[in-house]
Protein backbone atom coordinates (compact mmCIF):
# COMPACT_ATOMS: atom_id res chain seq x y z
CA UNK A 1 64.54 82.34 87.12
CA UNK A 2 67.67 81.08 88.38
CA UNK A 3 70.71 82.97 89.50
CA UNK A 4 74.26 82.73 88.59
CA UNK A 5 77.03 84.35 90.51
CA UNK A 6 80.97 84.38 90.53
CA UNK A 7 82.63 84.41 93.97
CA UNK A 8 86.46 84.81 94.46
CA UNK A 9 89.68 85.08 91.67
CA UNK A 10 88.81 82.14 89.42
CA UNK A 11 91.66 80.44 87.38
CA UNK A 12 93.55 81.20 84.51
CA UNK A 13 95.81 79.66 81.92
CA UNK A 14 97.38 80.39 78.80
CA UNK A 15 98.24 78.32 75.81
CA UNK A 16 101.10 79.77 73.82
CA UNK A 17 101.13 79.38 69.82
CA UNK A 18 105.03 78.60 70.31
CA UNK A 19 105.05 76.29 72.93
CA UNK A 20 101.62 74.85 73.88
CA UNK A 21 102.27 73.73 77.41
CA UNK A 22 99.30 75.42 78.91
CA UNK A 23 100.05 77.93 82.17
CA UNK A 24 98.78 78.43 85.38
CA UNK A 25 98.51 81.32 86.70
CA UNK A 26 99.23 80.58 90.31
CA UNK A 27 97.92 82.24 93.63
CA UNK A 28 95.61 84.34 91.10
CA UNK A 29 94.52 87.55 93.05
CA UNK A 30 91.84 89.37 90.45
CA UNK A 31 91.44 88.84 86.98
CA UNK A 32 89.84 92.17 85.25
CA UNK A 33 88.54 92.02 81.78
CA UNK A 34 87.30 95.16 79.66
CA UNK A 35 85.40 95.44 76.49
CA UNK A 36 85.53 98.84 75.58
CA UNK A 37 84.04 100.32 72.17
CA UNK A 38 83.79 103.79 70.61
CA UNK A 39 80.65 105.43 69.80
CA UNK A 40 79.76 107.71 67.40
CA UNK A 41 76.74 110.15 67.97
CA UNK A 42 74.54 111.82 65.46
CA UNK A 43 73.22 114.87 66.76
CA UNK A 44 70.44 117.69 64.91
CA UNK A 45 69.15 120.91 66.82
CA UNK A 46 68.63 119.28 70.02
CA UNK A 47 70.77 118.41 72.84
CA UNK A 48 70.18 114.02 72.85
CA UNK A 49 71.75 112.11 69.91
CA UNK A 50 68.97 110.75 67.65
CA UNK A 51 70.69 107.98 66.63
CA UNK A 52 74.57 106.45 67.63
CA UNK A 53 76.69 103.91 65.96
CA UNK A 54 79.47 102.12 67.31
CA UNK A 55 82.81 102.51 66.01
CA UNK A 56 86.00 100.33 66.85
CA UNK A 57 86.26 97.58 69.82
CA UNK A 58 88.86 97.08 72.41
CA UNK A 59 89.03 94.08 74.36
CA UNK A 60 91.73 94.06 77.16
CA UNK A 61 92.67 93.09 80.37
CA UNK A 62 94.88 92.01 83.81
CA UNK A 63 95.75 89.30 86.27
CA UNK A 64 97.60 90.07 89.54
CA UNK A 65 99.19 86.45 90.79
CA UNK A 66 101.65 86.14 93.01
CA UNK A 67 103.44 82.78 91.82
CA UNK A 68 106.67 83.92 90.14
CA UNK A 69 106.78 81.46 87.12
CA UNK A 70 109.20 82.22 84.26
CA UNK A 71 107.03 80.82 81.64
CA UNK A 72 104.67 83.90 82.08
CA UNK A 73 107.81 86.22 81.15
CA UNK A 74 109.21 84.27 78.33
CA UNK A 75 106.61 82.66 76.48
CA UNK A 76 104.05 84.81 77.27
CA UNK A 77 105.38 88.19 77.54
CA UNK A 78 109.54 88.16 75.90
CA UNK A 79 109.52 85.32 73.42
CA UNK A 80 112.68 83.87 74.80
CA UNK A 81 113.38 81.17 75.24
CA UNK A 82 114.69 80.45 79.30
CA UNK A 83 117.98 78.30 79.48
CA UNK A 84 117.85 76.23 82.84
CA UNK A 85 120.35 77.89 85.61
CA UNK A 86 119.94 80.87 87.85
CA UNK A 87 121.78 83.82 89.23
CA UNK A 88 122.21 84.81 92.99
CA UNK A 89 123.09 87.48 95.09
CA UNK A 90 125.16 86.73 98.09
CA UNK A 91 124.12 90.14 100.69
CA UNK A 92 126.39 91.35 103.34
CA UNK A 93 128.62 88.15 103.18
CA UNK A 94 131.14 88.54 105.81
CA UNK A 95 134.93 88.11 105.02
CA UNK A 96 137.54 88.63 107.31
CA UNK A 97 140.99 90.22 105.23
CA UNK A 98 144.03 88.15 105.54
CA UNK A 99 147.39 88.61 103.14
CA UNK A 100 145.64 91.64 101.89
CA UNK A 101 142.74 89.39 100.53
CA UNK A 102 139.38 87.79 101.03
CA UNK A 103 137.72 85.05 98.84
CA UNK A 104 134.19 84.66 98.55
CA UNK A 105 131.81 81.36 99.30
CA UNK A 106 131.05 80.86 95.67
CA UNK A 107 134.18 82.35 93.99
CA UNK A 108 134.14 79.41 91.54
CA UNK A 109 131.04 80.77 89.90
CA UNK A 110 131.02 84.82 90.73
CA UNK A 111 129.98 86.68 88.08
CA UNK A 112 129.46 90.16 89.10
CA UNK A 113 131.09 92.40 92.01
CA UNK A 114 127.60 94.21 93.92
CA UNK A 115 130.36 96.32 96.10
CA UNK A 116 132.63 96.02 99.50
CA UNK A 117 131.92 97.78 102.74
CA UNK A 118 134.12 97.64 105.63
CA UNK A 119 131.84 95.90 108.64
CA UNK A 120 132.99 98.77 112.19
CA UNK A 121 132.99 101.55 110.17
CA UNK A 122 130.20 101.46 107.30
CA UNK A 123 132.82 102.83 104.77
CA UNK A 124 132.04 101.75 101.48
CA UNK A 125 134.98 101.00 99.32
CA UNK A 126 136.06 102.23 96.80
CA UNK A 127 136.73 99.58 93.30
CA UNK A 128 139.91 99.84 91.38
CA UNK A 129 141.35 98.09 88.62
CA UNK A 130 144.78 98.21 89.68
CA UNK A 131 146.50 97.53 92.83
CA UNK A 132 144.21 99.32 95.80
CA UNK A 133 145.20 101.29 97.85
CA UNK A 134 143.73 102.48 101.56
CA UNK A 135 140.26 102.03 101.56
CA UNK A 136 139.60 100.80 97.68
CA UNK A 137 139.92 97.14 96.58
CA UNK A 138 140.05 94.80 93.36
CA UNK A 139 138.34 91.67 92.42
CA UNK A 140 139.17 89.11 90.25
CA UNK A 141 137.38 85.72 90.15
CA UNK A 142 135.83 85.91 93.56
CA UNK A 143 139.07 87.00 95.02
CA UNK A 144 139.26 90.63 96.77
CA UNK A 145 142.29 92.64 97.26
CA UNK A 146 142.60 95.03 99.60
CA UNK A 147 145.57 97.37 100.71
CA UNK A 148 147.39 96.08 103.91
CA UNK A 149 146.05 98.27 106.26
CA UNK A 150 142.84 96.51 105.33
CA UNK A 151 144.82 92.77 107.52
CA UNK A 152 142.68 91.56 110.22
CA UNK A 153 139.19 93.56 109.89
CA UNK A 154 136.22 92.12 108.78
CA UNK A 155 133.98 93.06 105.52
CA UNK A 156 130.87 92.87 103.70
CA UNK A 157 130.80 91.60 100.50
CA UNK A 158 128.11 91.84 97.83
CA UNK A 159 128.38 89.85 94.53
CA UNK A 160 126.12 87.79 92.34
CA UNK A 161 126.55 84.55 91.37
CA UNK A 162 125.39 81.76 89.63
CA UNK A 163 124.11 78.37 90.01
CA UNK A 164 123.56 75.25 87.07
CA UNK A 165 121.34 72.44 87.42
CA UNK A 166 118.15 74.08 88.64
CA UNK A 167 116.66 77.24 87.77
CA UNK A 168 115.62 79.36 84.88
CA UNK A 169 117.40 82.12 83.19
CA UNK A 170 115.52 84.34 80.86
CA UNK A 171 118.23 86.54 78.26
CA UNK A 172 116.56 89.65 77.00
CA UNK A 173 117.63 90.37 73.84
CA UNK A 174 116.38 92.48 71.12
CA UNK A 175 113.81 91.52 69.27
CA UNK A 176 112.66 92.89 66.12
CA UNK A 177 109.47 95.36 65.96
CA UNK A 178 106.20 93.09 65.15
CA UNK A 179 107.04 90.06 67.08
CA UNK A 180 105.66 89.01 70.42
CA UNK A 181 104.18 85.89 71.79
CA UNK A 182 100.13 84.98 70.74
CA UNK A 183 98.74 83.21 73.55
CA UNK A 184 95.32 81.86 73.86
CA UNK A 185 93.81 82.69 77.57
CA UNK A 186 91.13 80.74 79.39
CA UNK A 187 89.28 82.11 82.28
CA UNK A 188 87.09 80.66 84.65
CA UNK A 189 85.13 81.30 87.56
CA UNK A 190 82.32 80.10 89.67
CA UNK A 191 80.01 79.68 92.97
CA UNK A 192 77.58 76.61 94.04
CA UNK A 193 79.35 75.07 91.02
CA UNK A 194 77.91 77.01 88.26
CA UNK A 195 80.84 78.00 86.32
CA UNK A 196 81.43 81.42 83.85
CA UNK A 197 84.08 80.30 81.23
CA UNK A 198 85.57 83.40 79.27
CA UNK A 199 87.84 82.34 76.25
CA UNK A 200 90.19 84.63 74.33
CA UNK A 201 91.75 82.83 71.01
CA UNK A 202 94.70 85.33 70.69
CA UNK A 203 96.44 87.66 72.58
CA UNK A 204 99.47 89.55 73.56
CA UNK A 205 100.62 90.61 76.38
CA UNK A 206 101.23 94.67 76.91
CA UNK A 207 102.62 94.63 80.07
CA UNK A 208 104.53 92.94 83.15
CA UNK A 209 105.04 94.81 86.24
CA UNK A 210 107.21 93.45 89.28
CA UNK A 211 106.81 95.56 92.22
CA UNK A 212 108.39 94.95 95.55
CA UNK A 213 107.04 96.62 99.00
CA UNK A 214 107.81 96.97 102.49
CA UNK A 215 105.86 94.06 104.54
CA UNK A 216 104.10 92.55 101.53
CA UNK A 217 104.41 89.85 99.08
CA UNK A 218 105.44 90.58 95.09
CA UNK A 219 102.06 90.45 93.14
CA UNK A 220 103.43 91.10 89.10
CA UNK A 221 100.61 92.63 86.91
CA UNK A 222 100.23 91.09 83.83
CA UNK A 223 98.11 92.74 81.06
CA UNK A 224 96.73 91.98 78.08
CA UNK A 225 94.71 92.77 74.83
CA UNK A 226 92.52 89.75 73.02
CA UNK A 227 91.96 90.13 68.93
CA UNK A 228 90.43 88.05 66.41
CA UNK A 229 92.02 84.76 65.03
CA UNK A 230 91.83 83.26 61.03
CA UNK A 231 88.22 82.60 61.82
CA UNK A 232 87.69 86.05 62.33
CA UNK A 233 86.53 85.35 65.99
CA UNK A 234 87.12 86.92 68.97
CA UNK A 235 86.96 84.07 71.51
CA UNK A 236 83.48 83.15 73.75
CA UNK A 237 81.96 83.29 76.87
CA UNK A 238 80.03 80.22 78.69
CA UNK A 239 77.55 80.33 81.10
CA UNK A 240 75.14 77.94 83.23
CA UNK A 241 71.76 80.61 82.81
């Protein structure tokens, strides 16, 4: 009898009802699928069951890939749409005060002040909304304002930014209970070119988790559960044996 095995992460795309430009998941790590069921056991006076029927199904599952793509998060997992631009974060941008002031590299598009420390002492700074005094500042449009005293010493400045033109920008809003995405999720996976193809018709997603480590790459966690579509049918699986 021949054998068929799987060796290493396989591929994986979904097809979203919405928008059915199919997606990669890229640098796949694992993909884990689970069908789980609930069984119900009839028992008399003795201690085995003598007979068991099977109750509901669950069929679920998770992909760890390590491609950040922002089609995963809004067609897949939001259902927003992403509007091309980014943000950025300028880090520990050094500004030297002069005239009580200090304007940033991309002061014609800062959007949000990330705070001020002064660079020989570590002091942070404290922010003020009126005019600062010794050790606070202001901003305004990418310009800082410091007190006086502040003339001639040098600063780090966090603030984030943004960028048009290139990019994705994915706005969460609200969305109303009982709408999410429906994807349709195609697996596969092989060794000495014998392939196992697992299809899922429908699904949602039921989670996304970005987690960042010391001395490691970002791998997000994407899960999922698979149900039935208007054929009442769950999906298939394909193999060469």
């Amino acid at each position: 009898m021949a054998n068929q095995f799987s060796f290493g992460s396989g591929e994986l795309w979904a097809i979203g009802q919405n928008d059915p430009t199919p997606i990669k998941f890229g640098t796949l790590q694992n993909v884990q699928v689970d069908y789980n069921s609930n069984v119900v056991e009839l028992h008399g006076a003795k201690q085995l069951p003598v007979a068991v029927g099977r109750g509901k199904m669950k069929v679920s599952g998770k992909a760890q890939f390590a491609s950040i793509d922002a089609r995963v998060m809004s067609n897949l997992f939001f259902g927003v749409a992403a509007t091309t631009g980014k943000n950025r974060v300028a880090s520990n941008e050094v500004g030297t005060v002069a005239t009580a002031k200090v304007t940033v590299a991309n002061a014609a598009t800062f959007s949000l002040d990330l705070g001020v420390v002064e660079k020989s002492t570590g002091l942070v700074l404290k922010k003020v909304t009126g005019t600062p005094s010794a050790n606070e500042y202001s901003v305004a449009l990418g310009v800082y304002t410091f007190d006086a005293s502040m003339n001639g010493k040098d600063v780090y400045l966090d603030y984030e930014y943004t960028v048009a033109g290139s990019g994705n920008t994915i706005v969460l809003t609200n969305q109303n209970l009982g709408e999410q995405p429906v994807f349709k999720l195609v697996l596969r996976s092989s060794y000495n070119n014998k392939q196992t193809v697992i299809t899922f018709n429908r699904c949602v997603a039921t989670s996304y988790t970005f987690q960042t480590q010391q001395e490691n790459f970002t791998i997000p966690d994407f899960a999922f559960s698979a149900f039935t579509d208007d054929a009442d049918e769950l999906g298939s699986i394909s193999t060469e044996v």
